[in-house]
C-alpha atoms as a PDB file:
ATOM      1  CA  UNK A   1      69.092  70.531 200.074  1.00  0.00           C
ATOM      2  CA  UNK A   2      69.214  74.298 201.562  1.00  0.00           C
ATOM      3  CA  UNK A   3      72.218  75.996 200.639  1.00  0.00           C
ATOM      4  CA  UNK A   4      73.537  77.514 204.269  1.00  0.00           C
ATOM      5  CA  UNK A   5      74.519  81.351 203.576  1.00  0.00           C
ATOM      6  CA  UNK A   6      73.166  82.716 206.631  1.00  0.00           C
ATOM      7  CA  UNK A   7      73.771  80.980 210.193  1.00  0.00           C
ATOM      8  CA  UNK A   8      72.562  82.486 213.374  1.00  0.00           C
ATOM      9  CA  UNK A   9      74.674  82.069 216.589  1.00  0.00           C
ATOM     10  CA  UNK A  10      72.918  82.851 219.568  1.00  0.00           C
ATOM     11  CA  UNK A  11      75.020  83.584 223.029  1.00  0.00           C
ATOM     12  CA  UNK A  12      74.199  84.447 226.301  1.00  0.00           C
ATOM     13  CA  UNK A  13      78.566  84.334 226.816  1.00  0.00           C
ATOM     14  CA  UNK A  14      78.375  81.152 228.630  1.00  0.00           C
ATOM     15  CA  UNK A  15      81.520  78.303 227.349  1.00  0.00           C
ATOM     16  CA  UNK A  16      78.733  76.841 225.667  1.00  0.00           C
ATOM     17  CA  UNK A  17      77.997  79.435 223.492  1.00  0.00           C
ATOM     18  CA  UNK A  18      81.879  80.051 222.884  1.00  0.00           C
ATOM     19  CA  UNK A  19      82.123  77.046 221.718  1.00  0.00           C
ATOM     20  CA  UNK A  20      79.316  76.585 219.477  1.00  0.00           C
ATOM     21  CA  UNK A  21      80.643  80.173 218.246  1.00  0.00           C
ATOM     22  CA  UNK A  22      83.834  78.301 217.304  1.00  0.00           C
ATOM     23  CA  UNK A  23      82.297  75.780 215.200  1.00  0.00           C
ATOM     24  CA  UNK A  24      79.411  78.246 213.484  1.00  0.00           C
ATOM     25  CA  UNK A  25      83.014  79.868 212.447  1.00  0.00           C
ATOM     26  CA  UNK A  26      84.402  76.821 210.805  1.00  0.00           C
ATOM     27  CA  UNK A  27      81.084  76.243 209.166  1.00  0.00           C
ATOM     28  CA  UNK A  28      81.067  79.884 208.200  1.00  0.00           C
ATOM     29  CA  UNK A  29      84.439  79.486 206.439  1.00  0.00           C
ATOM     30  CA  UNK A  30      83.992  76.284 204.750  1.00  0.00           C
ATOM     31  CA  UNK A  31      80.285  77.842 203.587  1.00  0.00           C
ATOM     32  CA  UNK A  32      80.878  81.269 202.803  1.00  0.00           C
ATOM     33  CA  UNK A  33      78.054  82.176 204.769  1.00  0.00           C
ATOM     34  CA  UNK A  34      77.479  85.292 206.861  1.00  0.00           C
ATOM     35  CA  UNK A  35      77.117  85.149 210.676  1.00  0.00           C
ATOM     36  CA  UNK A  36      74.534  86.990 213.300  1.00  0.00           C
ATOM     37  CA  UNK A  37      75.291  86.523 216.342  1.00  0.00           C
ATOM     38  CA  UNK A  38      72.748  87.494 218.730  1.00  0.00           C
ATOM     39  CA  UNK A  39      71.799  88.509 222.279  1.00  0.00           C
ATOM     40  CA  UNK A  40      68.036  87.949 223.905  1.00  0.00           C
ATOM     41  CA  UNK A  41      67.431  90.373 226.914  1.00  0.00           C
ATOM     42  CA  UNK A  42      65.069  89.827 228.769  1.00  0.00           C
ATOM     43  CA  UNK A  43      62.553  92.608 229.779  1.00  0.00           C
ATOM     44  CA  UNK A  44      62.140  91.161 232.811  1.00  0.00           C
ATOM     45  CA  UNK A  45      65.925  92.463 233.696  1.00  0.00           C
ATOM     46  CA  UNK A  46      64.720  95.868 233.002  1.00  0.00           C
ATOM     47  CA  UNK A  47      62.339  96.805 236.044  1.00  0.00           C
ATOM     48  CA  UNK A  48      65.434  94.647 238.723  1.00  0.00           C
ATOM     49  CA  UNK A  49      67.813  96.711 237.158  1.00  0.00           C
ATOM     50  CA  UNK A  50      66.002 100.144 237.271  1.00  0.00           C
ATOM     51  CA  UNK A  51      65.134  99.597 241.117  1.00  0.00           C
ATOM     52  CA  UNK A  52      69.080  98.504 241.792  1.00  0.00           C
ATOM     53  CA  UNK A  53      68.508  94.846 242.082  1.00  0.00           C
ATOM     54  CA  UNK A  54      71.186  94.486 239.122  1.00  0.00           C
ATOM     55  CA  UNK A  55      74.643  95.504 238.405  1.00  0.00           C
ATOM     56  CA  UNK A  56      74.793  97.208 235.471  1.00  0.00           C
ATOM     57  CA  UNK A  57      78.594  99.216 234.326  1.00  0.00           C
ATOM     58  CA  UNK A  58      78.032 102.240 233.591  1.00  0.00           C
ATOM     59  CA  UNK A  59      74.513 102.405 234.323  1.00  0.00           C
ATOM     60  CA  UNK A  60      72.006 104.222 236.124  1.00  0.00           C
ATOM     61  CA  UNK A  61      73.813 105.738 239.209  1.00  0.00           C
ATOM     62  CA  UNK A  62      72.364 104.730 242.864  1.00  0.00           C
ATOM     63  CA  UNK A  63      70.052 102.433 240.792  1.00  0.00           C
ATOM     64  CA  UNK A  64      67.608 104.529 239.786  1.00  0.00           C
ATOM     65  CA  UNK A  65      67.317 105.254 236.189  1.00  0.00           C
ATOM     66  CA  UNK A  66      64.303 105.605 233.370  1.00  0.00           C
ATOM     67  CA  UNK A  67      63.197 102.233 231.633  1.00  0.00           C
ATOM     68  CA  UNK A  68      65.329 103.584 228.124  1.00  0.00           C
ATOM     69  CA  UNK A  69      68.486 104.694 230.509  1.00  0.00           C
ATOM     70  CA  UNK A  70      68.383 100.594 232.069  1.00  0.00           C
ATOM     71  CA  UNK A  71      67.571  99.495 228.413  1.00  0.00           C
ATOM     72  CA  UNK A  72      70.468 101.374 226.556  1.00  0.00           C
ATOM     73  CA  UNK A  73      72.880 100.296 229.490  1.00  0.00           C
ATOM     74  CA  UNK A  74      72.128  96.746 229.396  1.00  0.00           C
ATOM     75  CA  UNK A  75      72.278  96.724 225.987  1.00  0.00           C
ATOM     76  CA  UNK A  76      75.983  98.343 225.935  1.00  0.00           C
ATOM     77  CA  UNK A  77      76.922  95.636 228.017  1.00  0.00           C
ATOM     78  CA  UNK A  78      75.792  93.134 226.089  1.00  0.00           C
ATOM     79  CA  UNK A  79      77.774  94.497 222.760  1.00  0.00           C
ATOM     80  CA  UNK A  80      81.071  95.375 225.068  1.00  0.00           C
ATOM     81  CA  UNK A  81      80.832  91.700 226.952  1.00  0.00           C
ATOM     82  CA  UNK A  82      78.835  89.179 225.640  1.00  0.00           C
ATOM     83  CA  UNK A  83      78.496  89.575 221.529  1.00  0.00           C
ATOM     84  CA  UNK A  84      82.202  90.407 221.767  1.00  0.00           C
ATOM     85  CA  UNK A  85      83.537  87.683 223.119  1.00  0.00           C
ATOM     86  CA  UNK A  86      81.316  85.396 220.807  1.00  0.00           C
ATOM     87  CA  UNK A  87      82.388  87.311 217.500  1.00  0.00           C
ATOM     88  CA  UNK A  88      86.139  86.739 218.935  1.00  0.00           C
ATOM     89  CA  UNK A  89      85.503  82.919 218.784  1.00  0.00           C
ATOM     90  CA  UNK A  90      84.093  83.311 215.645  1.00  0.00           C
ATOM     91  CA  UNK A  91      87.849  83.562 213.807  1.00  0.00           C
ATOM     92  CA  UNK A  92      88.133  85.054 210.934  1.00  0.00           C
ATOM     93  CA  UNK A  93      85.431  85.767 208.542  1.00  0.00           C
ATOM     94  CA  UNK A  94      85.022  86.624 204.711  1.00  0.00           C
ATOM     95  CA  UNK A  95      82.477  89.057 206.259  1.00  0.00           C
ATOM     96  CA  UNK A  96      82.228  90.911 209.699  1.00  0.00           C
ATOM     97  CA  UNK A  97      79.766  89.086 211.758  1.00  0.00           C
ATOM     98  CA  UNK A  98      76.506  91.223 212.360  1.00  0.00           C
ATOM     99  CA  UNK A  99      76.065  91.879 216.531  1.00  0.00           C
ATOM    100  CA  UNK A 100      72.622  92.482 217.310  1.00  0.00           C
ATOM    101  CA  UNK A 101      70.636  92.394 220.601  1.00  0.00           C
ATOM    102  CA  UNK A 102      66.910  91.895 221.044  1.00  0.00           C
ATOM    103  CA  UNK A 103      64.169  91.888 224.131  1.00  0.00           C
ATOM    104  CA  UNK A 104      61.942  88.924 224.598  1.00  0.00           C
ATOM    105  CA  UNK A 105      62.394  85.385 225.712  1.00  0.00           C
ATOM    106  CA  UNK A 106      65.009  83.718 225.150  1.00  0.00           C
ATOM    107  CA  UNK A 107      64.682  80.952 223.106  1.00  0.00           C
ATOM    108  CA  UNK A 108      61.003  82.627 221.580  1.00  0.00           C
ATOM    109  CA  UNK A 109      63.477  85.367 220.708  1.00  0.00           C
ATOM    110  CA  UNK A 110      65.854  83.590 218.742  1.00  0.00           C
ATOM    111  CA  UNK A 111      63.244  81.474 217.009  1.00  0.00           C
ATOM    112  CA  UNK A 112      61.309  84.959 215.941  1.00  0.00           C
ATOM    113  CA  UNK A 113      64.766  86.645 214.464  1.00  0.00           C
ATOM    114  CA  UNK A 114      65.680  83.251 212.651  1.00  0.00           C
ATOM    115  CA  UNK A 115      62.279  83.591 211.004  1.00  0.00           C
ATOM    116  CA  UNK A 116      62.035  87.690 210.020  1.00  0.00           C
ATOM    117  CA  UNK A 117      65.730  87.418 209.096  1.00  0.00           C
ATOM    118  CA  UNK A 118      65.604  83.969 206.384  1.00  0.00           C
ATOM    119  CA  UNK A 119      68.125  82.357 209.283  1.00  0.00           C
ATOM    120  CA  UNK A 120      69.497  78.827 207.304  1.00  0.00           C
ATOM    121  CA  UNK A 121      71.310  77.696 209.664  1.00  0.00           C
ATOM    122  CA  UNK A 122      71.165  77.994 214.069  1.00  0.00           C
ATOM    123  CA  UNK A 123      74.610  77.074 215.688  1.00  0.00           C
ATOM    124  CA  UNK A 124      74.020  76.965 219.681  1.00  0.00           C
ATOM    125  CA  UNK A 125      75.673  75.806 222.785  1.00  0.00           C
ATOM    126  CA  UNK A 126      73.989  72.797 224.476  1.00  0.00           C
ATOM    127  CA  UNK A 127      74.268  74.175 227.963  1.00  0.00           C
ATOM    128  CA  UNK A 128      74.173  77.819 229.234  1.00  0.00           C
ATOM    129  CA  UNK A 129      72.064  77.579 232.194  1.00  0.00           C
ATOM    130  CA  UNK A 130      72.843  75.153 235.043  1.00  0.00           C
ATOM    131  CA  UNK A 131      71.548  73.363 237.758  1.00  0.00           C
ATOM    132  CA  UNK A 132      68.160  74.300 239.382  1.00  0.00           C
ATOM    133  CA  UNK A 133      67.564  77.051 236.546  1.00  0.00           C
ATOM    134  CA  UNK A 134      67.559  74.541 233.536  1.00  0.00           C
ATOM    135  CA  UNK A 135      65.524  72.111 235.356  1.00  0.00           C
ATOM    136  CA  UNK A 136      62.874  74.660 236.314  1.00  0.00           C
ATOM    137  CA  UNK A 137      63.195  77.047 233.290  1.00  0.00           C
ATOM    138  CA  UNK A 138      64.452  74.265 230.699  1.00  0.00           C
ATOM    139  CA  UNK A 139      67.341  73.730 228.237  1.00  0.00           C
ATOM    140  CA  UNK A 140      66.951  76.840 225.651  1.00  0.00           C
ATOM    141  CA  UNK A 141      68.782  74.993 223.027  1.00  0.00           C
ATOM    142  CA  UNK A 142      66.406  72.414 223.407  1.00  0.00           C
ATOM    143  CA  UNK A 143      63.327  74.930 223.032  1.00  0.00           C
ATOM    144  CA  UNK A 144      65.238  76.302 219.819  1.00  0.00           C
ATOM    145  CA  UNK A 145      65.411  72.999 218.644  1.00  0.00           C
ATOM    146  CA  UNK A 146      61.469  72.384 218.747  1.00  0.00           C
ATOM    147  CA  UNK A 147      60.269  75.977 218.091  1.00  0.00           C
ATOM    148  CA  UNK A 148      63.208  76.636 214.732  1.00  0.00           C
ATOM    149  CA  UNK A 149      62.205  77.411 211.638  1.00  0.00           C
ATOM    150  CA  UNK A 150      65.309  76.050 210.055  1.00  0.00           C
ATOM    151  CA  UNK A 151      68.046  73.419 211.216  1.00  0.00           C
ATOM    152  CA  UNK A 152      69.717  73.871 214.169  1.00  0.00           C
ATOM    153  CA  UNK A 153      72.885  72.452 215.393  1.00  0.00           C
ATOM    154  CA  UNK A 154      73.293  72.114 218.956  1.00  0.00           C
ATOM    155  CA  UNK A 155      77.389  72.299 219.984  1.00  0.00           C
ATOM    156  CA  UNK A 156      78.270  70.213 223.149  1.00  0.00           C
END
């Protein structure tokens, strides 16, 4: 058996991912293992953002900005909003939860960090996406799932 010291929560800040956040925590705790949670952007944001097709706090005024100034901004957001909010959920830790953010696909993304980082351990929400968007784009936990090169617990 794999001794779990290093789980990987991913979030996108849906309830989902709070949740599963809340029970990577409890896991964490009874484990003593450290925590990453992380967020995927996706660089197809970028270029919508840049033109003004997103809202972004903070960010490029009038919607205009350079690819770095929509990068950094959306980036911010994600550590002030999203990763925040997850780490919250966490509870309290032995260590301080590592917050990183990323660009690529989603669940591609997670699958590539768990495997440059030695990831034991995935803990993600069942549901993030809703309606016509998970049937055309599909379930990401269930892509993590497939694509993972460790276990991974999916939270309902």
């Amino acid at each position: 058996m794999t001794v779990i010291s290093h789980i990987l929560v991913p979030t996108d800040g849906s309830e989902g991912a709070l949740h599963a956040a809340e029970q990577a925590g409890d896991l964490a705790r009874s484990l003593g293992a450290n925590v990453t949670v992380l967020y995927v952007q996706d660089e197809d944001n970028v270029l919508a953002h840049a033109w003004g097709a997103g809202n972004i706090p903070g960010g490029a005024p009038d919607g205009l900005g350079s690819v770095d100034q929509v990068r950094n901004a959306l980036e911010k957001r994600a550590l002030e909003d999203e990763l925040t909010k997850t780490a919250a959920k966490l509870g309290k830790l032995a260590k301080e939860p590592e917050l990183v953010v990323t660009w690529g696909h989603c669940s591609a993304g997670i699958c590539k960090y768990a495997t440059d980082n030695n990831i034991d351990l995935i803990v993600i929400g069942s549901h993030g996406r809703s309606g016509l968007k998970r049937a055309f784009l599909g379930s990401v936990s269930q892509a993590v799932a497939n694509q993972a090169p460790c276990p991974v617990t999916i939270v309902r």
